[in-house]
N, C-alpha and C. Protein backbone atom coordinates (compact mmCIF):
# COMPACT_ATOMS: atom_id res chain seq x y z
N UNK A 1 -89.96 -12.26 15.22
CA UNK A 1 -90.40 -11.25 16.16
C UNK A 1 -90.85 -11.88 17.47
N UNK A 2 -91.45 -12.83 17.26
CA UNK A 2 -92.03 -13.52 18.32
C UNK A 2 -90.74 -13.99 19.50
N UNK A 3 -89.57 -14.53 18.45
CA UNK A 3 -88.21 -15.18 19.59
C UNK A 3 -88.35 -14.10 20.35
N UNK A 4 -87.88 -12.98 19.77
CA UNK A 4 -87.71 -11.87 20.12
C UNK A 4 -88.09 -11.26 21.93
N UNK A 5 -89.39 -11.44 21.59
CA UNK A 5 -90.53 -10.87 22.96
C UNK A 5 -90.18 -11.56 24.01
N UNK A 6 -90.45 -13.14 23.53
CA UNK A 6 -90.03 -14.12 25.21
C UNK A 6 -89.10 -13.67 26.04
N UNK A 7 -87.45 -13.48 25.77
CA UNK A 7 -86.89 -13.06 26.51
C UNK A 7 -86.60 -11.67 27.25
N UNK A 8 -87.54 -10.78 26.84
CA UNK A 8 -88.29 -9.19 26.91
C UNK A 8 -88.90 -9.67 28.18
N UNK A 9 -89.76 -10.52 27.62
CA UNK A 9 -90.58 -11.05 28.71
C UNK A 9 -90.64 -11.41 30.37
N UNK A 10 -89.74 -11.87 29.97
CA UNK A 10 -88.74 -12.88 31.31
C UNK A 10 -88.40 -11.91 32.17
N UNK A 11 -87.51 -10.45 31.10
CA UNK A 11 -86.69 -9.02 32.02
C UNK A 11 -87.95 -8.54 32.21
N UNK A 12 -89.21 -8.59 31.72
CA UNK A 12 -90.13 -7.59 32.62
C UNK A 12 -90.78 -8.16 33.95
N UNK A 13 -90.62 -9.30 33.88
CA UNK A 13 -91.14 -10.21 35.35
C UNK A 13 -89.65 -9.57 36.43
N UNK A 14 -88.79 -9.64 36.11
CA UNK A 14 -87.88 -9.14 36.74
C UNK A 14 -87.51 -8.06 37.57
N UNK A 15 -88.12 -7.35 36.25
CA UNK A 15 -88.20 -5.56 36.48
C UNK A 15 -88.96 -5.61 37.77
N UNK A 16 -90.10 -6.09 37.80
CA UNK A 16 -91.13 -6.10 38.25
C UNK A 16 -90.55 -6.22 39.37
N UNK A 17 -90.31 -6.97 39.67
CA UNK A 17 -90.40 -7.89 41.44
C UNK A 17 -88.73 -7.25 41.87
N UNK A 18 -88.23 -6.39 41.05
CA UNK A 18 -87.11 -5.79 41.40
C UNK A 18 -86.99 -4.44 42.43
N UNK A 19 -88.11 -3.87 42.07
CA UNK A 19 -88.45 -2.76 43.01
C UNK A 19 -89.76 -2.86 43.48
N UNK A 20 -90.25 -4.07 43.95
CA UNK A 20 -91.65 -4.33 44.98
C UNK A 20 -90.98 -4.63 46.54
N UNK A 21 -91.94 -4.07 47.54
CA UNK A 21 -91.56 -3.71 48.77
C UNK A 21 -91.46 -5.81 49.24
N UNK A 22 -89.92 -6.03 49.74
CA UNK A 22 -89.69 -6.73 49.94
C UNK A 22 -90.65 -7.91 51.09
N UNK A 23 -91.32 -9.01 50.59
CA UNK A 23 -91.57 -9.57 51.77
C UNK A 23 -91.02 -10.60 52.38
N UNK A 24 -90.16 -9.64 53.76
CA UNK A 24 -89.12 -10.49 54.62
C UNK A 24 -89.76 -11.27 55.45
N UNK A 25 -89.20 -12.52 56.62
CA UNK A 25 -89.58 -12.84 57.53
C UNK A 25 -88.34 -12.64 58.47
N UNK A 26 -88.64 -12.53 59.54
CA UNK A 26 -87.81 -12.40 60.87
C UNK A 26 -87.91 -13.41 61.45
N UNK A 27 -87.63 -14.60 60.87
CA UNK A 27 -87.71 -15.88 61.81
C UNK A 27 -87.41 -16.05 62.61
N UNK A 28 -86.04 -15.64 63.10
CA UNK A 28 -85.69 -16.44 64.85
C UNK A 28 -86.03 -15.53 65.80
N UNK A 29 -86.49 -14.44 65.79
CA UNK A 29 -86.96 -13.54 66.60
C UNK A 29 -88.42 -13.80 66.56
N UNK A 30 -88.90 -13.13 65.30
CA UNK A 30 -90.56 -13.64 64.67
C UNK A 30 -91.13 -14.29 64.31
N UNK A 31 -91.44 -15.26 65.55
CA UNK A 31 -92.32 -16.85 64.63
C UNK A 31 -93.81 -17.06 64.71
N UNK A 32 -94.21 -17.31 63.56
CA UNK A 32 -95.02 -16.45 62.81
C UNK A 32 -96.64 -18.31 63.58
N UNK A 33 -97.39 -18.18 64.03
CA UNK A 33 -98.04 -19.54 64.05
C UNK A 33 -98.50 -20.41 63.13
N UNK A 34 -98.03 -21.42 63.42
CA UNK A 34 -98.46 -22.73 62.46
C UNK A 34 -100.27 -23.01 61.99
N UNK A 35 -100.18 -23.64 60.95
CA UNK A 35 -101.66 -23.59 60.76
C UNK A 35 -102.07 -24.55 61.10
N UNK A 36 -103.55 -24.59 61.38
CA UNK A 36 -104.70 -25.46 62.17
C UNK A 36 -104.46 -26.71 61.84
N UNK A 37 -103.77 -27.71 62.07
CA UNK A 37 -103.44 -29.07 61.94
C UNK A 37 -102.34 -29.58 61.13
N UNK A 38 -101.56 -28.35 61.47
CA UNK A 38 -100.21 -28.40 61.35
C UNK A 38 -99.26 -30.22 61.94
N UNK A 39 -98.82 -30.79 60.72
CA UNK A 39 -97.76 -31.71 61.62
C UNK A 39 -96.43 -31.64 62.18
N UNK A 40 -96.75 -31.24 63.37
CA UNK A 40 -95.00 -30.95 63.88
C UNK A 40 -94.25 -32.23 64.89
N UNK A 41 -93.60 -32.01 65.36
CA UNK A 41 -92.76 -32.82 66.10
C UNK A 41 -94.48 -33.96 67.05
N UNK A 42 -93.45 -35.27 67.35
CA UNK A 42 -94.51 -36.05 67.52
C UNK A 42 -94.23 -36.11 69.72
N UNK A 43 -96.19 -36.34 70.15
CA UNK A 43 -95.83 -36.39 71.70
C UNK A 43 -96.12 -37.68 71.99
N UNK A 44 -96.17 -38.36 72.95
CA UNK A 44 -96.53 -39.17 73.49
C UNK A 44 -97.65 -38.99 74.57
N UNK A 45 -98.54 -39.15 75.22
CA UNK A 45 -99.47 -38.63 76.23
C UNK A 45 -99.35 -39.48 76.97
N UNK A 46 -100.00 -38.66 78.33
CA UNK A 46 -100.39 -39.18 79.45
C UNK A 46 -102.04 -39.14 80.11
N UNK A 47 -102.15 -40.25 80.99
CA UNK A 47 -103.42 -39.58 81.26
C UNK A 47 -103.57 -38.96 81.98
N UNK A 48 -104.56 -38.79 83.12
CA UNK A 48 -104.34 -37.35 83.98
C UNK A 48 -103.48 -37.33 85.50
N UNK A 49 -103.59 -38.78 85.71
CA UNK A 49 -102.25 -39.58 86.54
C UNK A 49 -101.15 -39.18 86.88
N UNK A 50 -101.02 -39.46 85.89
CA UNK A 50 -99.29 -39.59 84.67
C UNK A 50 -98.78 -41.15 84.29
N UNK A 51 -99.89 -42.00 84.44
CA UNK A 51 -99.68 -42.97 84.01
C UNK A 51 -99.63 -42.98 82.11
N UNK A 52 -98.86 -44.06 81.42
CA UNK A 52 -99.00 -43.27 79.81
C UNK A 52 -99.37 -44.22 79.21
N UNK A 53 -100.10 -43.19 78.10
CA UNK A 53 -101.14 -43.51 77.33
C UNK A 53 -100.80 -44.92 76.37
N UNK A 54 -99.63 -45.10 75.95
CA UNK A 54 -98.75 -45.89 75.20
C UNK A 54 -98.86 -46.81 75.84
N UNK A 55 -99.44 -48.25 74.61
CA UNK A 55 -100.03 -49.57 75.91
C UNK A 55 -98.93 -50.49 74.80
N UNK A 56 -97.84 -50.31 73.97
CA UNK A 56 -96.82 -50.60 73.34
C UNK A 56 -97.58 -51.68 72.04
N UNK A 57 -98.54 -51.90 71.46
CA UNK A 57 -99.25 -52.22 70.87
C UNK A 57 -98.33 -52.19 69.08
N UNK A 58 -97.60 -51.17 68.61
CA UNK A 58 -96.86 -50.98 67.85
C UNK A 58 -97.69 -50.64 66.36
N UNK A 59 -98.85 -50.46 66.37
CA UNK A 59 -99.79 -50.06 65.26
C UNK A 59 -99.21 -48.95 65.03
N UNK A 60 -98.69 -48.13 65.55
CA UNK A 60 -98.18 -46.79 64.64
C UNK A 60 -96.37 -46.93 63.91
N UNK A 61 -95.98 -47.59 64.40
CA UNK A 61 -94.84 -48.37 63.51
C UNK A 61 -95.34 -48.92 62.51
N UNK A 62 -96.46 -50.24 62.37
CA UNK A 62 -96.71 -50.76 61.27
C UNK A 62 -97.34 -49.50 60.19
N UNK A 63 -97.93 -48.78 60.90
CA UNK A 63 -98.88 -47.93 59.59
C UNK A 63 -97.48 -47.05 58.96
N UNK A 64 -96.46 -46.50 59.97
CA UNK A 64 -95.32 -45.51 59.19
C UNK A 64 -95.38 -46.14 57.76
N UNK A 65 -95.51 -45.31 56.79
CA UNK A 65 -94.88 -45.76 55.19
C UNK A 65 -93.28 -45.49 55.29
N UNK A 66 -92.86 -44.59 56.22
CA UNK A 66 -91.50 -44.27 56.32
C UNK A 66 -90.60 -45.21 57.24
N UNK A 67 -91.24 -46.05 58.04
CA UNK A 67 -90.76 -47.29 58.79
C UNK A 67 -89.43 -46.09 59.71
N UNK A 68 -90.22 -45.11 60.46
CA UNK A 68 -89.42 -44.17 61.14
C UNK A 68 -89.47 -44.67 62.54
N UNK A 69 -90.56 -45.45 63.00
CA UNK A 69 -91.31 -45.52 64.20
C UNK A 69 -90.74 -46.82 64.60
N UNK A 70 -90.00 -47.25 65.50
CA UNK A 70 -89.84 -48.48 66.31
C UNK A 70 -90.10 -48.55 67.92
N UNK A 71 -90.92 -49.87 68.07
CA UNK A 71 -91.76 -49.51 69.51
C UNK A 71 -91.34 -51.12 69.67
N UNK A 72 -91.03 -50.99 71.50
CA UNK A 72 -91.09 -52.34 71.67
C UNK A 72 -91.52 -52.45 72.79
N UNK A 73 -93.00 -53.31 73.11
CA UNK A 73 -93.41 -53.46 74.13
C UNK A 73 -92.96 -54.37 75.43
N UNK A 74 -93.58 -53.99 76.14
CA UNK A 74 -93.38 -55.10 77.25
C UNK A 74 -94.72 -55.04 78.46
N UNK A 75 -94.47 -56.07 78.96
CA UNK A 75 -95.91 -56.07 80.15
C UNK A 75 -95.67 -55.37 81.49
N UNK A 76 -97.13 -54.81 81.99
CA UNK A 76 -96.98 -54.25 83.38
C UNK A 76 -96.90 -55.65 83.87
N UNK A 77 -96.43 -55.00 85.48
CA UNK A 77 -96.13 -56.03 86.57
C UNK A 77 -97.46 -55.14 87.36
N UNK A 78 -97.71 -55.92 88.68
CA UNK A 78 -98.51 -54.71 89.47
C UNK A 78 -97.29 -54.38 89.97
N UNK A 79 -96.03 -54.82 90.35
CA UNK A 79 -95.04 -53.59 90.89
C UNK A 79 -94.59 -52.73 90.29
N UNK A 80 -94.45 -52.46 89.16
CA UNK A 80 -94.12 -51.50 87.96
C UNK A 80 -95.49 -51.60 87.00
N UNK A 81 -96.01 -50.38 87.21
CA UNK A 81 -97.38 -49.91 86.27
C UNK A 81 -96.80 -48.78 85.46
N UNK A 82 -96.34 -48.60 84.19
CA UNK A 82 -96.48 -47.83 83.54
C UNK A 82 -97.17 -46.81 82.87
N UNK A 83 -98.28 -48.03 82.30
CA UNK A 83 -99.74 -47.67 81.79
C UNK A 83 -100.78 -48.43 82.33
N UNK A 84 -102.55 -48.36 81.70
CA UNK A 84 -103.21 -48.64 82.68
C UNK A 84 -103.37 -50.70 82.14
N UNK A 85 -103.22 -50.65 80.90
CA UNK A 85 -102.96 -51.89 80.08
C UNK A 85 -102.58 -52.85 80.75
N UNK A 86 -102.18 -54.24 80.34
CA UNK A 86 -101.58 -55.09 80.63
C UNK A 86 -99.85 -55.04 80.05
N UNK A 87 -99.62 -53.78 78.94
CA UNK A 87 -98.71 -53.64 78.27
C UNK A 87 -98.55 -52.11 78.53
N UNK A 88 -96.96 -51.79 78.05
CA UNK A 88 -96.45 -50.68 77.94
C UNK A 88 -95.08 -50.61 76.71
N UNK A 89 -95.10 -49.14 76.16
CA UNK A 89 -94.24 -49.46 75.54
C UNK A 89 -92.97 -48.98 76.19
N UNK A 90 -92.04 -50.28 76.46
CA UNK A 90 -90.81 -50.06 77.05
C UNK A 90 -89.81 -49.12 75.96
N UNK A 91 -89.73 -49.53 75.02
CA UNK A 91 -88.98 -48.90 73.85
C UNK A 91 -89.59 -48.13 72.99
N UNK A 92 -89.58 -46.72 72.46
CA UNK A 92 -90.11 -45.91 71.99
C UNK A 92 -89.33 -45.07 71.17
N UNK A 93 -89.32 -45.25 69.83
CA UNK A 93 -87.77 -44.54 69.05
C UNK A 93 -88.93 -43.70 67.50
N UNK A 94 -88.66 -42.36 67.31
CA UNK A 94 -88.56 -42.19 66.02
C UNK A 94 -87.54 -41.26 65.39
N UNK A 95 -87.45 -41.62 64.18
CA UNK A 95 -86.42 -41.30 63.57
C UNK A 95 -86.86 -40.41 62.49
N UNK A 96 -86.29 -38.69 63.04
CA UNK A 96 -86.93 -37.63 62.36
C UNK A 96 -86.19 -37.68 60.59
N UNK A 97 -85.00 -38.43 60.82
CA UNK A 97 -84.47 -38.11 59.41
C UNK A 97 -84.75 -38.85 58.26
N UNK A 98 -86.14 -40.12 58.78
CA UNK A 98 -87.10 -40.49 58.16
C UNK A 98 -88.33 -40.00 57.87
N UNK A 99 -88.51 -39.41 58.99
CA UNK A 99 -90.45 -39.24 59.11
C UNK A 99 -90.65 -38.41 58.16
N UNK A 100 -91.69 -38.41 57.32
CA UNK A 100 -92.30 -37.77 56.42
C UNK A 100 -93.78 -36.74 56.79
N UNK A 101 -93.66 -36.89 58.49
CA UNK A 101 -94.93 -35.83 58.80
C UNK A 101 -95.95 -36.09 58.33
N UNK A 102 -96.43 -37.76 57.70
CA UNK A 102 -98.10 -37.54 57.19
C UNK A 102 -99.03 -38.00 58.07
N UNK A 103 -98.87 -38.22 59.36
CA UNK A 103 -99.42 -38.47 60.42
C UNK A 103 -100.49 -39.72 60.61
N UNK A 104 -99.83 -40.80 59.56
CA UNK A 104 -100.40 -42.14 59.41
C UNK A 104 -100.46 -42.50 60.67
N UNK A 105 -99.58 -42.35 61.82
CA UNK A 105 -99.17 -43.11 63.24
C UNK A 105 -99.98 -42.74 63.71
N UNK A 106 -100.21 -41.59 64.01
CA UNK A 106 -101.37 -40.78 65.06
C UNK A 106 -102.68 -41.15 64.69
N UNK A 107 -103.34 -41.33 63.62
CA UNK A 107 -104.66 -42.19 62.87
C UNK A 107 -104.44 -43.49 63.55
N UNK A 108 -103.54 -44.42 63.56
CA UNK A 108 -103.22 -46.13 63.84
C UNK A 108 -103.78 -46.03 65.36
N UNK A 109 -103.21 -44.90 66.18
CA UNK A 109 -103.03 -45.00 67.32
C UNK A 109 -104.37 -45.44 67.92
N UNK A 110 -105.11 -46.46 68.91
CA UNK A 110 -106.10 -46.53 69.08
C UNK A 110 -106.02 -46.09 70.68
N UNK A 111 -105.15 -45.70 71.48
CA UNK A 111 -105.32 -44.56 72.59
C UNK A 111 -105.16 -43.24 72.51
N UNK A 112 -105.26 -42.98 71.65
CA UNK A 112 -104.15 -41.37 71.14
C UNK A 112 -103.48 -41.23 71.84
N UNK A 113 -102.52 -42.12 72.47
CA UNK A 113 -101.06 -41.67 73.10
C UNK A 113 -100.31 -40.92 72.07
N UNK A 114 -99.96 -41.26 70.70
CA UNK A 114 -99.68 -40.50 69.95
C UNK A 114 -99.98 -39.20 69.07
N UNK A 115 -99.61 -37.91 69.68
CA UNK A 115 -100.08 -37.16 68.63
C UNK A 115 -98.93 -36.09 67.91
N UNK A 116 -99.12 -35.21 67.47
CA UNK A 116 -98.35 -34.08 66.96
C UNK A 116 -98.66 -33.19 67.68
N UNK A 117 -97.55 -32.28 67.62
CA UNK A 117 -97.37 -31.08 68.54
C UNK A 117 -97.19 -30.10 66.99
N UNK A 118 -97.44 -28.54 67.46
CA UNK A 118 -96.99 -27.57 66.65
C UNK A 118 -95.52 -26.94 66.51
N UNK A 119 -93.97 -28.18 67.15
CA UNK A 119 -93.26 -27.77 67.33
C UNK A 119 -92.81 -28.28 65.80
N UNK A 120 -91.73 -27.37 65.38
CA UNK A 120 -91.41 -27.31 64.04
C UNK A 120 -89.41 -27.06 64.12
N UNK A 121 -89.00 -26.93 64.97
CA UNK A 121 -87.95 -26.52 65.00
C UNK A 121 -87.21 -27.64 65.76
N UNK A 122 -86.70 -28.41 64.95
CA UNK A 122 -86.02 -30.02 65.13
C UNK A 122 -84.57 -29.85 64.47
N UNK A 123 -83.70 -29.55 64.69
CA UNK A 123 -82.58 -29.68 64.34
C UNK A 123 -81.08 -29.83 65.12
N UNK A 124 -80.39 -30.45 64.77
CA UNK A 124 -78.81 -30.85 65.23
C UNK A 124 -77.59 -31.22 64.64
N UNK A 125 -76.55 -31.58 64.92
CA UNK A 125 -75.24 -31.33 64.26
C UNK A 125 -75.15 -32.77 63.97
N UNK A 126 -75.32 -33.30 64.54
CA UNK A 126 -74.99 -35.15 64.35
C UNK A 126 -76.71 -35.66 63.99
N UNK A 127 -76.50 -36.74 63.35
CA UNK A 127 -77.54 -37.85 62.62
C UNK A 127 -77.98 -38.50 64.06
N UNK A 128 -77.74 -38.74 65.17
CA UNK A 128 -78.21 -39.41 66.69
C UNK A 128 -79.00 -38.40 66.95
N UNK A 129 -78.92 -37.21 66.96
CA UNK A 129 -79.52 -36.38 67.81
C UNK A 129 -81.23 -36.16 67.67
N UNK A 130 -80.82 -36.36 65.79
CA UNK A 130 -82.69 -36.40 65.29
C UNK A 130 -83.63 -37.54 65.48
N UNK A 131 -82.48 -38.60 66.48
CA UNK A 131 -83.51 -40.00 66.82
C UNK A 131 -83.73 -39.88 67.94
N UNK A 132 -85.26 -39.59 68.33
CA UNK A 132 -85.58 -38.92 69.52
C UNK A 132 -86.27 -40.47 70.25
N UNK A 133 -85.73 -40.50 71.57
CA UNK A 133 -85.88 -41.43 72.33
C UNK A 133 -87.67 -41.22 73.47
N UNK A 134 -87.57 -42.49 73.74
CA UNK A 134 -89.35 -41.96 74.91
C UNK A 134 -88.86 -40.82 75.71
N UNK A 135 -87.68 -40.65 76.14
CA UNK A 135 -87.66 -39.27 77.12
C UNK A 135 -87.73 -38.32 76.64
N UNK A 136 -87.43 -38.14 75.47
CA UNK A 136 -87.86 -36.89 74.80
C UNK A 136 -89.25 -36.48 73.92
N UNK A 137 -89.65 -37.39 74.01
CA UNK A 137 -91.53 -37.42 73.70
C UNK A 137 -92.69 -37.75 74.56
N UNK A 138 -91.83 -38.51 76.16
CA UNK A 138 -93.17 -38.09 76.53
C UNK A 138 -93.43 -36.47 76.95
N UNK A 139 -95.08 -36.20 76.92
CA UNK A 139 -95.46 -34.91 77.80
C UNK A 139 -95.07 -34.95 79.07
N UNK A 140 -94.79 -33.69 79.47
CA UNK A 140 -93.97 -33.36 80.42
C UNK A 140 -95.13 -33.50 81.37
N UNK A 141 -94.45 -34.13 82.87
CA UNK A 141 -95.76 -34.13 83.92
C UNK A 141 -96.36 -32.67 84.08
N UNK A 142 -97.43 -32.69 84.70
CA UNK A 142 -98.38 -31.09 84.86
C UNK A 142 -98.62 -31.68 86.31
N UNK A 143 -98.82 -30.75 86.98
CA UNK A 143 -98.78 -30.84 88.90
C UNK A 143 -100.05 -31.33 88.57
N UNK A 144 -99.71 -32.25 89.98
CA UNK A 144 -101.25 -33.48 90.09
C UNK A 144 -100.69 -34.63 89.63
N UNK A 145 -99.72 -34.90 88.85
CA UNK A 145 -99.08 -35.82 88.33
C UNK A 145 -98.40 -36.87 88.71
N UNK A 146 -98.02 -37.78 88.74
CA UNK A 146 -96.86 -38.83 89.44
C UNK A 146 -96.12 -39.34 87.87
N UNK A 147 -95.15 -39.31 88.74
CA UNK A 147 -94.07 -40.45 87.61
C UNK A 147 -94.39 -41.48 87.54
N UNK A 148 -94.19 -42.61 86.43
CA UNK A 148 -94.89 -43.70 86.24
C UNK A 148 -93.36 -44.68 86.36
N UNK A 149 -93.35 -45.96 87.29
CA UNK A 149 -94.66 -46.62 87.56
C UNK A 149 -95.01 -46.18 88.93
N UNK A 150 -96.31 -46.33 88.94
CA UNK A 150 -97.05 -46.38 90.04
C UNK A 150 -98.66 -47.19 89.93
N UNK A 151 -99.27 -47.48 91.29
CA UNK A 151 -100.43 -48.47 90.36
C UNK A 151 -101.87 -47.37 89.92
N UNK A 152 -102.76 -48.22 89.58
CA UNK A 152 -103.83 -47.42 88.92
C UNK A 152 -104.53 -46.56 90.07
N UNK A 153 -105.34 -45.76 89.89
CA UNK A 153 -106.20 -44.97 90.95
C UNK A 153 -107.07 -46.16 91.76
N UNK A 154 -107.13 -46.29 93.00
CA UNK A 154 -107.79 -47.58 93.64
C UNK A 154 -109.34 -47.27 93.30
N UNK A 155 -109.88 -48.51 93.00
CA UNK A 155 -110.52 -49.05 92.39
C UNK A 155 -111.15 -48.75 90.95
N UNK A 156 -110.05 -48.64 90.34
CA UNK A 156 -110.49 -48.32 88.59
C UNK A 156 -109.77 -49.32 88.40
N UNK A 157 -110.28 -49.32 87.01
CA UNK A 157 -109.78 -50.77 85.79
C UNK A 157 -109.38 -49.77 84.27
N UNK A 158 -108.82 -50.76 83.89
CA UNK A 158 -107.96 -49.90 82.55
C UNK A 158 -109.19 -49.67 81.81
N UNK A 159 -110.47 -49.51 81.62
CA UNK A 159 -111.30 -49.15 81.09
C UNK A 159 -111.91 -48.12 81.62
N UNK A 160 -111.68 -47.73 82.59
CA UNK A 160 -112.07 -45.87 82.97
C UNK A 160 -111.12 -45.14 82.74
N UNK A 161 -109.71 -45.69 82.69
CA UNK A 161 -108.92 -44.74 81.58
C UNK A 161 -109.01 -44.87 80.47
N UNK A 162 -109.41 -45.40 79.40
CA UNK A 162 -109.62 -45.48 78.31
C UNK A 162 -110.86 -43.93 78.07
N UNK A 163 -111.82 -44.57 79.24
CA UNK A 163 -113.22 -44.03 78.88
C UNK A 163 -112.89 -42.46 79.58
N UNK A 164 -111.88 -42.03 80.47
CA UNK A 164 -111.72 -40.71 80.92
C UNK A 164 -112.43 -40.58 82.33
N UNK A 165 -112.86 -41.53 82.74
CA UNK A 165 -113.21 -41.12 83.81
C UNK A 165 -112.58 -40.91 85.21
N UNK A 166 -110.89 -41.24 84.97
CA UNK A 166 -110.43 -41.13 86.30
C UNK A 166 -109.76 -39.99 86.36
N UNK A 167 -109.87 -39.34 87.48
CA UNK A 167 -108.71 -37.92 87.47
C UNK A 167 -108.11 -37.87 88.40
N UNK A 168 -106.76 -37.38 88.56
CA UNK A 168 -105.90 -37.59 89.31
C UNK A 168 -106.07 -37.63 91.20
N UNK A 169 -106.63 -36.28 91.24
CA UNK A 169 -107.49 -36.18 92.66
C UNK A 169 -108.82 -36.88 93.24
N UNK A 170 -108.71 -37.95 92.44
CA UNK A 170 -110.38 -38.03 92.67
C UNK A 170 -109.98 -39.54 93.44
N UNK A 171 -111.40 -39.69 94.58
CA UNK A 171 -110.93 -40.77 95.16
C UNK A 171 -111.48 -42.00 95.05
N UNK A 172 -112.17 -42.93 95.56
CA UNK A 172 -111.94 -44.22 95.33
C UNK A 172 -113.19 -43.88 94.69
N UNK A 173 -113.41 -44.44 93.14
CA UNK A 173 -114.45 -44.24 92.23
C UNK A 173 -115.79 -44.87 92.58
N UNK A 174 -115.82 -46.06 93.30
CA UNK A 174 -116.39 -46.88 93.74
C UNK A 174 -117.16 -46.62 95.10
N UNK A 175 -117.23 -45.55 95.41
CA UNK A 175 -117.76 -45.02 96.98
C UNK A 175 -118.74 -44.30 96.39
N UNK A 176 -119.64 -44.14 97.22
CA UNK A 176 -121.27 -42.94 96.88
C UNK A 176 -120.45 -41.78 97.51
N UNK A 177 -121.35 -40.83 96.72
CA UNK A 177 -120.72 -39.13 97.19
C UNK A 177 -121.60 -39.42 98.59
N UNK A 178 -120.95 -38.04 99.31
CA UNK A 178 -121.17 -38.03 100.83
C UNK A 178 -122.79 -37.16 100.54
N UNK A 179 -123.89 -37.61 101.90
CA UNK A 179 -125.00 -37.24 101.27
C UNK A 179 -125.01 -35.69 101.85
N UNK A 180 -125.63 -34.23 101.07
CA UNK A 180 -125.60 -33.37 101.88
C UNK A 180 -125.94 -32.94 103.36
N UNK A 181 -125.44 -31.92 103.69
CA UNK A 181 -125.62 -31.91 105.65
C UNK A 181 -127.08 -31.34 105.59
N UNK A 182 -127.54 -30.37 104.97
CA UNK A 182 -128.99 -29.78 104.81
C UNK A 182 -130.24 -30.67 104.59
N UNK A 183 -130.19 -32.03 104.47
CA UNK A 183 -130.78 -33.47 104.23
C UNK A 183 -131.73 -33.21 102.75
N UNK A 184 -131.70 -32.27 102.17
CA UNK A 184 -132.04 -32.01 100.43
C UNK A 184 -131.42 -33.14 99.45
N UNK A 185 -132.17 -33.71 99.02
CA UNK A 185 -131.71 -34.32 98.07
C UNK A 185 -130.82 -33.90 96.81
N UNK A 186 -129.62 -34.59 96.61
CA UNK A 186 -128.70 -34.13 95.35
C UNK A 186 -128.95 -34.25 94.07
């Protein structure tokens, strides 16, 4: 009696979910948001310059368990400034049809040049296309910006970009603010 029931069983799970109000998604029209620390496609940063964050150091290659990540550095010149470092990474490759999304790289990273984006929709017809090169990861400039190279903001040192203190408009860091015209102290 018992054989019997199991496969009873099985047709009533069936039954069941046979006439329950379907739950569809409308994906390419309806995309639905990713959740709060979601790993999606990987960026590269900049700082507020547009000099980039990437000082070619290669700690997020070594940490990949998926060995997706290949970086190959090279040094600034002062005629070519990339980043604010003594280094940049000239070569910048990952390879999505490795990466496993556990975001070991972005932890390694000790500028957070590297992070994840909430983009999720990575796909192409050929095996080249999913090996996304530095032009396609760095962040896109935002006005105020310059293309890199160019040199650092005059008179900063690669340690006020580290620390955030330089911004793109701002001028020689090293000057006293102008004192007010009302002679009140600031």
């Amino acid at each position: 009696m018992v054989e019997f029931l199991g496969p009873l069983s099985g047709f009533g799970v069936t039954f069941r979910t046979m006439f329950a109000k379907p739950n569809t998604e409308f994906y390419p029209e309806e995309k639905t948001p990713t959740a709060p620390g979601f790993h999606g496609r990987h960026q590269l940063n900049r700082y507020p310059d547009g000099l980039e964050k990437c000082i070619g150091c290669e700690l997020c290659a070594w940490a990949c368990p998926a060995d997706a990540i290949y970086v190959e550095g090279a040094d600034n010149t002062e005629a070519e400034r990339y980043s604010p470092g003594e280094r940049y990474g000239r070569v910048y490759q990952i390879n999505y049809l490795r990466c496993i999304g556990c975001g070991l790289c972005i932890e390694a990273c000790p500028t957070r040049a590297l992070t994840m984006t909430d983009d999720y929709e990575m796909v192409d017809d050929n095996r080249a296309g999913l090996i996304y090169e530095k032009d396609r990861l760095l962040a896109p400039l935002e006005p105020g910006m310059t293309e890199p190279p160019h040199p650092m903001q005059p008179g900063s040192t690669d340690k006020d970009y580290y620390l955030g203190t330089v911004r793109p408009d701002s001028e020689d860091p090293t000057q006293e603010e102008p004192a007010p015209e009302d002679g009140s102290q600031a």
